[in-house]
PDB file of N, CA and C in Angstrom:
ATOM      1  N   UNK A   1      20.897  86.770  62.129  1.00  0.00           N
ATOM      2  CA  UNK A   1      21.855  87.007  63.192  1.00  0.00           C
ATOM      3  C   UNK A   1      22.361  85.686  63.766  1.00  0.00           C
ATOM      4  N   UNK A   2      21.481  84.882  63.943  1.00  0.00           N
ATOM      5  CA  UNK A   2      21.834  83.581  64.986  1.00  0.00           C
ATOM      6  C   UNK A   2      22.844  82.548  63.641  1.00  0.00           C
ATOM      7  N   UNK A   3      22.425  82.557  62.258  1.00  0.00           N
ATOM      8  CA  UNK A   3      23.205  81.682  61.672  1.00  0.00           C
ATOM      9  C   UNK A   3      24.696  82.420  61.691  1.00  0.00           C
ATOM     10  N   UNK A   4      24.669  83.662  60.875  1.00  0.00           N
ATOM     11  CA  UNK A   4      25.781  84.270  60.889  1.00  0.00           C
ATOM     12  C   UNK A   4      26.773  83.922  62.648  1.00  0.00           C
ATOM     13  N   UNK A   5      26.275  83.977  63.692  1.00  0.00           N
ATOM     14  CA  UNK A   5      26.859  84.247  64.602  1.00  0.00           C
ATOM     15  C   UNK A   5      27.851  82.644  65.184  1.00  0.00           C
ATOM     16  N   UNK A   6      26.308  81.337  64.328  1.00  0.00           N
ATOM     17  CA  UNK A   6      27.055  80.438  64.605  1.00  0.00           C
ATOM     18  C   UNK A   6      28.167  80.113  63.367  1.00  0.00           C
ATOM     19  N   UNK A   7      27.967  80.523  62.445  1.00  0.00           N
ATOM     20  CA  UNK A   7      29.263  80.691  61.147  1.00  0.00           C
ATOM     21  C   UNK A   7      30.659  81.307  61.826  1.00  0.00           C
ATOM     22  N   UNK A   8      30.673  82.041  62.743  1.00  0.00           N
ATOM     23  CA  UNK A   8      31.296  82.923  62.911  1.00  0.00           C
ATOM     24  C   UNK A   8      32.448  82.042  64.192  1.00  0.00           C
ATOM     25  N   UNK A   9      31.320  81.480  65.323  1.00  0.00           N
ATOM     26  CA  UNK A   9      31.681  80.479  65.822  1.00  0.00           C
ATOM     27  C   UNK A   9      32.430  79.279  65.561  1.00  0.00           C
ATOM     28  N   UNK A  10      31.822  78.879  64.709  1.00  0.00           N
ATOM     29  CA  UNK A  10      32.450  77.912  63.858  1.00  0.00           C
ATOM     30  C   UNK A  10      33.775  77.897  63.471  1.00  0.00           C
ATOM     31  N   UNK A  11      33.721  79.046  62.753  1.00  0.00           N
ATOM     32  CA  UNK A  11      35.360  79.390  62.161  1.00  0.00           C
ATOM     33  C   UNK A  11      36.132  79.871  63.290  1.00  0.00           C
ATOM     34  N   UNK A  12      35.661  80.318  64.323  1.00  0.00           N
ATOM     35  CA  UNK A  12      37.145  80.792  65.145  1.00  0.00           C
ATOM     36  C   UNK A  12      37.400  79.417  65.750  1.00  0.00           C
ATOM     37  N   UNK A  13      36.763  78.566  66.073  1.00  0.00           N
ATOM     38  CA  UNK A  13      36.689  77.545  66.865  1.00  0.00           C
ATOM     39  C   UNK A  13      37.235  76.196  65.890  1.00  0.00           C
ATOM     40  N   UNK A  14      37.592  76.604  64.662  1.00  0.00           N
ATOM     41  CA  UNK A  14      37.907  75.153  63.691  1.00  0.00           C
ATOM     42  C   UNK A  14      38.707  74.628  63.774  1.00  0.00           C
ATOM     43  N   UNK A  15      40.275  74.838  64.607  1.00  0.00           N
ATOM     44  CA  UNK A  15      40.870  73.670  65.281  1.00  0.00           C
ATOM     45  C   UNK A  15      40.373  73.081  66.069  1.00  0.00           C
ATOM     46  N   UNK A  16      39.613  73.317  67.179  1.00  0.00           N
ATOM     47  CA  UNK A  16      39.165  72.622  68.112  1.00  0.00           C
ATOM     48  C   UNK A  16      38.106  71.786  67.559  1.00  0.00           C
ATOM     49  N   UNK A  17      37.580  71.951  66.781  1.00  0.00           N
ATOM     50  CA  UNK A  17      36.189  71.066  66.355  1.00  0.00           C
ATOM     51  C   UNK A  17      36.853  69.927  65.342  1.00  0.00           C
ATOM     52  N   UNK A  18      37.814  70.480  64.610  1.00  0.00           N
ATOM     53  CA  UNK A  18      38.842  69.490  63.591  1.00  0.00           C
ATOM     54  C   UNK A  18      38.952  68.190  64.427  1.00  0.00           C
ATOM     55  N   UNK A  19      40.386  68.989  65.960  1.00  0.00           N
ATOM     56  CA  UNK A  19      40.777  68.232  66.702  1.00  0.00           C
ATOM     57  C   UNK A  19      39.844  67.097  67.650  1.00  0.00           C
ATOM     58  N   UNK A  20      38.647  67.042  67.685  1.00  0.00           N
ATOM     59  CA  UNK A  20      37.251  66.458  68.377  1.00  0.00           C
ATOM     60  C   UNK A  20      36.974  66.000  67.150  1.00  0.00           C
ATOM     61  N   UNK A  21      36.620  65.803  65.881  1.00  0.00           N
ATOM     62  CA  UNK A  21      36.397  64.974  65.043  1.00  0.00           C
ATOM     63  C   UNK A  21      37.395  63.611  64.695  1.00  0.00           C
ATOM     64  N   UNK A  22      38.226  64.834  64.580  1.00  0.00           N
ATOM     65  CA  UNK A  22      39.739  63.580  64.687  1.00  0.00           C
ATOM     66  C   UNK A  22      39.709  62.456  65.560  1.00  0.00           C
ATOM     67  N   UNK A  23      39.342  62.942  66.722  1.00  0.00           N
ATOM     68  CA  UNK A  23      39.280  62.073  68.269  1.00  0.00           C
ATOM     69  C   UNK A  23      37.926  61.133  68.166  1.00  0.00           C
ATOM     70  N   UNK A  24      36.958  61.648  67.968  1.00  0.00           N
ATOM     71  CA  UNK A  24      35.927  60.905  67.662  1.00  0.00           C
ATOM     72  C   UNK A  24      35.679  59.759  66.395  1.00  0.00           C
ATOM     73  N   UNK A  25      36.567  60.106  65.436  1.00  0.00           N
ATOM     74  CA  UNK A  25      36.811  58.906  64.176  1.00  0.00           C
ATOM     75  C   UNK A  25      38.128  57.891  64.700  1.00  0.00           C
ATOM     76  N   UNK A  26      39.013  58.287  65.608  1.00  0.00           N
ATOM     77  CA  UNK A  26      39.796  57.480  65.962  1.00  0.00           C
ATOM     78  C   UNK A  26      39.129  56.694  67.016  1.00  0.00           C
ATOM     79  N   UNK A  27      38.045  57.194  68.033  1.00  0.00           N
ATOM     80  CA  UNK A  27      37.380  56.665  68.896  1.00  0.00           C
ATOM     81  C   UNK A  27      36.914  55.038  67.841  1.00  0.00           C
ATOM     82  N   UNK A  28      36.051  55.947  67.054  1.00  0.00           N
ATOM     83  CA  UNK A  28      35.031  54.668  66.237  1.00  0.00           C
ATOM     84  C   UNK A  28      35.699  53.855  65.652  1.00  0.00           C
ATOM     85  N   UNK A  29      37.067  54.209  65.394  1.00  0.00           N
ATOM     86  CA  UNK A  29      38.180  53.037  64.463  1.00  0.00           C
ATOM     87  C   UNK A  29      38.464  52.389  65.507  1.00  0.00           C
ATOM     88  N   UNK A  30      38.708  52.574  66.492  1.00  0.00           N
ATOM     89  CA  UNK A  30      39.316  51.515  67.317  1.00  0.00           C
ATOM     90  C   UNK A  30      38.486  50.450  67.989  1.00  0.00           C
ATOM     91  N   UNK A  31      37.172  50.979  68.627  1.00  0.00           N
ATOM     92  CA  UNK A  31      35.821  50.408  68.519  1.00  0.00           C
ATOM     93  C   UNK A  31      35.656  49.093  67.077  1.00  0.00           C
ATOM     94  N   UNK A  32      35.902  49.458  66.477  1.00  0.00           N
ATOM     95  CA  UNK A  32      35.709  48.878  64.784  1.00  0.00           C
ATOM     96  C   UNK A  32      36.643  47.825  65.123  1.00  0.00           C
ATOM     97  N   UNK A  33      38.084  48.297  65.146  1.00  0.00           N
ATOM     98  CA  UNK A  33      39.039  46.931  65.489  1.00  0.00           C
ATOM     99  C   UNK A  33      38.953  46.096  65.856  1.00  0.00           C
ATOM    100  N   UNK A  34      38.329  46.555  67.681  1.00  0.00           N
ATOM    101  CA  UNK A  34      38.863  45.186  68.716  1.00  0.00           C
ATOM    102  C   UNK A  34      37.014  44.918  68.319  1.00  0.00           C
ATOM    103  N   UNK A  35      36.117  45.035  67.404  1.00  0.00           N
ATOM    104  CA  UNK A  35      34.966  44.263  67.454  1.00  0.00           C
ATOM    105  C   UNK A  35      34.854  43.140  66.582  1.00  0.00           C
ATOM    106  N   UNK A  36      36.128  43.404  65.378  1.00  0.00           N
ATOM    107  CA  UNK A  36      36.416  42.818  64.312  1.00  0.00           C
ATOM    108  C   UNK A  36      37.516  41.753  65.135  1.00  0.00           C
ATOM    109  N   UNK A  37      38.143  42.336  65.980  1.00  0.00           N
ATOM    110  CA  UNK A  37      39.512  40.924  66.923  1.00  0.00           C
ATOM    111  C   UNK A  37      38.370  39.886  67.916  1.00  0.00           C
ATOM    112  N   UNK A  38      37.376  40.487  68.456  1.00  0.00           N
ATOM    113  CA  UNK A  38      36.130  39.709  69.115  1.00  0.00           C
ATOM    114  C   UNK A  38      35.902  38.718  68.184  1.00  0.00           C
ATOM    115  N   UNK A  39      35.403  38.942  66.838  1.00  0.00           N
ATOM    116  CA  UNK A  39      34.359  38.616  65.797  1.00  0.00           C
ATOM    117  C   UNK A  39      35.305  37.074  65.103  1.00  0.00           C
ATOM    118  N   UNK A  40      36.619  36.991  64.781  1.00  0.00           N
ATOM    119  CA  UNK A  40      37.571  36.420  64.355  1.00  0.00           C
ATOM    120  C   UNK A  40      38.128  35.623  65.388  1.00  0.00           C
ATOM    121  N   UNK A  41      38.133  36.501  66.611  1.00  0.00           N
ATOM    122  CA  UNK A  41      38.675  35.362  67.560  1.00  0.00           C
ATOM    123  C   UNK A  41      37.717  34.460  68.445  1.00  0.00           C
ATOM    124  N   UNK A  42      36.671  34.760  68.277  1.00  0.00           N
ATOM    125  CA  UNK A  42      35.074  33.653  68.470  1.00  0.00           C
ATOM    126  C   UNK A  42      35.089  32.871  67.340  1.00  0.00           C
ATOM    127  N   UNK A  43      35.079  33.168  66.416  1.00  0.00           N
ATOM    128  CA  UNK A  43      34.956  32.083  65.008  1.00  0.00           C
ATOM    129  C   UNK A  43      35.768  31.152  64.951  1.00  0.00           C
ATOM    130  N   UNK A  44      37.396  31.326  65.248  1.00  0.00           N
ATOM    131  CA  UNK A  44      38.664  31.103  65.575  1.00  0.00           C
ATOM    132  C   UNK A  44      38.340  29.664  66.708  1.00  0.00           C
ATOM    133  N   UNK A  45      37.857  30.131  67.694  1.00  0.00           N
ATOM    134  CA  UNK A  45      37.685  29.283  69.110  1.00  0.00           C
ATOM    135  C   UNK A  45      36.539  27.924  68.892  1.00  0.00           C
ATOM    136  N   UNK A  46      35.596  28.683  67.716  1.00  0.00           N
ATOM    137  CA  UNK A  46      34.764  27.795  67.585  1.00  0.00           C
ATOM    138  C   UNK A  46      35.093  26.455  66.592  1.00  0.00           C
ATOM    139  N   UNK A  47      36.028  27.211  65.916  1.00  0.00           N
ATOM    140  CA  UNK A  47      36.288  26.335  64.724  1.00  0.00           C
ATOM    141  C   UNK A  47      37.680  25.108  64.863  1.00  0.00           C
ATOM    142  N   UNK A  48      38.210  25.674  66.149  1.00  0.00           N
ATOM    143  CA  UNK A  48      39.242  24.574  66.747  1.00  0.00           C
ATOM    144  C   UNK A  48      37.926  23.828  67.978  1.00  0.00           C
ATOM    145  N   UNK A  49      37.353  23.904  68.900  1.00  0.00           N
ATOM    146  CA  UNK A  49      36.558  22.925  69.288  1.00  0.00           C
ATOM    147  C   UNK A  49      35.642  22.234  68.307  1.00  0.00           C
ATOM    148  N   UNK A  50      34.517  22.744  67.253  1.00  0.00           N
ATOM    149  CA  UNK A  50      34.568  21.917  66.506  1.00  0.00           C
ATOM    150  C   UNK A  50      35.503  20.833  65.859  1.00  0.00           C
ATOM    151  N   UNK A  51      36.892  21.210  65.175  1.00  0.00           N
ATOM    152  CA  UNK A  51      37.762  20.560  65.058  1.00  0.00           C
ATOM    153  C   UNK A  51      38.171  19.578  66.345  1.00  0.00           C
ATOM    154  N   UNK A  52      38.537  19.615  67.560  1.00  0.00           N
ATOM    155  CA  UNK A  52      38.789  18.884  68.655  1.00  0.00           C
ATOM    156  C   UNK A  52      37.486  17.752  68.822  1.00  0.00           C
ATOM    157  N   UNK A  53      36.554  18.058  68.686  1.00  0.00           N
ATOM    158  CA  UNK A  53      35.221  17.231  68.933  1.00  0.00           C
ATOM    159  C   UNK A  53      35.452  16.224  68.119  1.00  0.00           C
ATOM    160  N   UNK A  54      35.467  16.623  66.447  1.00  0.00           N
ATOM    161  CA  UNK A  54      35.371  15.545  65.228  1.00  0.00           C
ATOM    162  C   UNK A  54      36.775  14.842  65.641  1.00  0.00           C
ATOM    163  N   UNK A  55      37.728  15.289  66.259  1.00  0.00           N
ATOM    164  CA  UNK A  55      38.634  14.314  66.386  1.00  0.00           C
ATOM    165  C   UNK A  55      39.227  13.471  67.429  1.00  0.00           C
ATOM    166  N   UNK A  56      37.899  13.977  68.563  1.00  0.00           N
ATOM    167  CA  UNK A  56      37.471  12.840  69.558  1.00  0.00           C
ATOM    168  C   UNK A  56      36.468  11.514  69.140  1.00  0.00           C
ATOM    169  N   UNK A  57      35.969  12.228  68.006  1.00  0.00           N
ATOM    170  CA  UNK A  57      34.892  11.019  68.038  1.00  0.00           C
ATOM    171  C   UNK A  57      35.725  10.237  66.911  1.00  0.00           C
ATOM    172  N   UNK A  58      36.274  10.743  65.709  1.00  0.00           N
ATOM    173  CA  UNK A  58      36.967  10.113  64.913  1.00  0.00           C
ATOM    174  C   UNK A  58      38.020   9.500  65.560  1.00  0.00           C
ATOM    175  N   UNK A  59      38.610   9.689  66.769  1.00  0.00           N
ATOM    176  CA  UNK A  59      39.756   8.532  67.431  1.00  0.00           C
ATOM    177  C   UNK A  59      38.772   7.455  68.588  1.00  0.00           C
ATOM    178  N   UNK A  60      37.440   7.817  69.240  1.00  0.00           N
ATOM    179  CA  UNK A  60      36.623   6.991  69.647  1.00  0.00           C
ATOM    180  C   UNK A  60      36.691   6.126  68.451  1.00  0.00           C
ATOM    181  N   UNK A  61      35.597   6.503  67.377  1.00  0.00           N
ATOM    182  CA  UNK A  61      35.238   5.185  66.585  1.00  0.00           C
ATOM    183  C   UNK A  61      36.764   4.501  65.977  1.00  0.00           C
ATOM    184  N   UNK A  62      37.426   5.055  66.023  1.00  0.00           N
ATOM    185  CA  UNK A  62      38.898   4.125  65.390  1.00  0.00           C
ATOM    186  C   UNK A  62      39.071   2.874  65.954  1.00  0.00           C
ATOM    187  N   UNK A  63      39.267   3.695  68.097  1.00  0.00           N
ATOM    188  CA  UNK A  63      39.516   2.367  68.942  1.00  0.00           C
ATOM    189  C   UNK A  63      38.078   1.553  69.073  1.00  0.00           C
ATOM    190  N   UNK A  64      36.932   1.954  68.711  1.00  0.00           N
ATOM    191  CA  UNK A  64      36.490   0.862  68.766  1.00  0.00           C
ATOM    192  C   UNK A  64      36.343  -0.432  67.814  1.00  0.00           C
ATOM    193  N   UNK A  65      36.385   0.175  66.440  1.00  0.00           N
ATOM    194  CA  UNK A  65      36.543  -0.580  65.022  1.00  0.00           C
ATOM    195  C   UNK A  65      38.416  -1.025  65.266  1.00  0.00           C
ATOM    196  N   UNK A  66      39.192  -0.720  66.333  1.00  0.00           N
ATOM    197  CA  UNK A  66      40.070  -1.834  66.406  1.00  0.00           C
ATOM    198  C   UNK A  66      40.130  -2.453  67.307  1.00  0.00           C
ATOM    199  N   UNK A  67      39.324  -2.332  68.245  1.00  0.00           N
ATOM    200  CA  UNK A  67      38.646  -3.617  69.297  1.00  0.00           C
ATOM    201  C   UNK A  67      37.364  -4.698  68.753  1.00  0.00           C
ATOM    202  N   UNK A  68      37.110  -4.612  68.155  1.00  0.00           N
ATOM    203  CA  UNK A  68      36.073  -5.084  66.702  1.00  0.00           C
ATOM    204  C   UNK A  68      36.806  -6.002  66.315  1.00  0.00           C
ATOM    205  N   UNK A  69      37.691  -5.527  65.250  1.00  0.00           N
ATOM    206  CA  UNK A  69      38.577  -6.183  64.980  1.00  0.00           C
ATOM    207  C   UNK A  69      39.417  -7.320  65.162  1.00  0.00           C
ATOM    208  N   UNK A  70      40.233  -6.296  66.673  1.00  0.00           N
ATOM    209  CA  UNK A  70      40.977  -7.440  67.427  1.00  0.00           C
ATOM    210  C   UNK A  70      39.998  -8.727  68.020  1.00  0.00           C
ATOM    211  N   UNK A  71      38.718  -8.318  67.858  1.00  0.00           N
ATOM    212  CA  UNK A  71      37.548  -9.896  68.488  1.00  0.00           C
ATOM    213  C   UNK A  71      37.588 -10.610  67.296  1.00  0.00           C
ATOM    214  N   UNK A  72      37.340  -9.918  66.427  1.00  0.00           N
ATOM    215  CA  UNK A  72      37.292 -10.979  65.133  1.00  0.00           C
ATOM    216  C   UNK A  72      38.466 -11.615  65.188  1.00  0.00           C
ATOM    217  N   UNK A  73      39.667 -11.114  65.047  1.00  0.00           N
ATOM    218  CA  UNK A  73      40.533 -11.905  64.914  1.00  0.00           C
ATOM    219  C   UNK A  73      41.111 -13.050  65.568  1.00  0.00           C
ATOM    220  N   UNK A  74      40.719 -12.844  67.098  1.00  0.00           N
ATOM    221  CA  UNK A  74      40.541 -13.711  67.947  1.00  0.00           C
ATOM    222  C   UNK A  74      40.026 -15.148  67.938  1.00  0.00           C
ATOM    223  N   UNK A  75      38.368 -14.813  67.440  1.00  0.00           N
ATOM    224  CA  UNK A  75      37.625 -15.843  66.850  1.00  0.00           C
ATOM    225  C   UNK A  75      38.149 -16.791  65.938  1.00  0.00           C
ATOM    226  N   UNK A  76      38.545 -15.933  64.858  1.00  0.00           N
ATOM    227  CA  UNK A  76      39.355 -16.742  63.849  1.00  0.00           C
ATOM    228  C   UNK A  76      40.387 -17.647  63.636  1.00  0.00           C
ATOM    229  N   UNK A  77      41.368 -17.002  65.098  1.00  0.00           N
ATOM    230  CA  UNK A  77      42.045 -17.989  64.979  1.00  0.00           C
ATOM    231  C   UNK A  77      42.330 -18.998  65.847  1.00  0.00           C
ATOM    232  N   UNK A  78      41.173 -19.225  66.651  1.00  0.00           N
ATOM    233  CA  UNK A  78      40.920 -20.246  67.471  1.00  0.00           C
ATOM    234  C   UNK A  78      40.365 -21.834  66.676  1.00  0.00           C
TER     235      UNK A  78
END
């Protein structure tokens, strides 16, 4: 009795349960998206400050190997 009755349930009720699945897989897709736009746009952020760092220190050591330089040259041509 109780399976039949929920079979029975089931089928009168199968738009509505369609329409709530539907809603619930669009729920989890969109969930899915903006975790994947999080995931890319952290990697994204990290990978331009890394980049900004190496090219603080790579323009540090420049000016100092051309203050180096400019002493040597100094020396030299005194």
């Amino acid at each position: 009795m109780g399976l039949k009755f929920l079979k029975s349930l089931i089928f009168n009720y199968r738009g509505q349960i369609s329409l709530e699945t539907g809603i619930l897989i669009a729920a989890v897709l969109a969930v899915t998206i903006f975790s994947a736009y999080i995931y890319v746009k952290s990697i994204v952020n990290a990978t331009v400050t890394v980049n900004e760092s190496t090219t603080g220190t790579v323009g540090a050591y420049n000016a100092e190997i051309g203050r180096f330089t400019e002493s040597v040259y100094n020396l030299t041509n005194k």
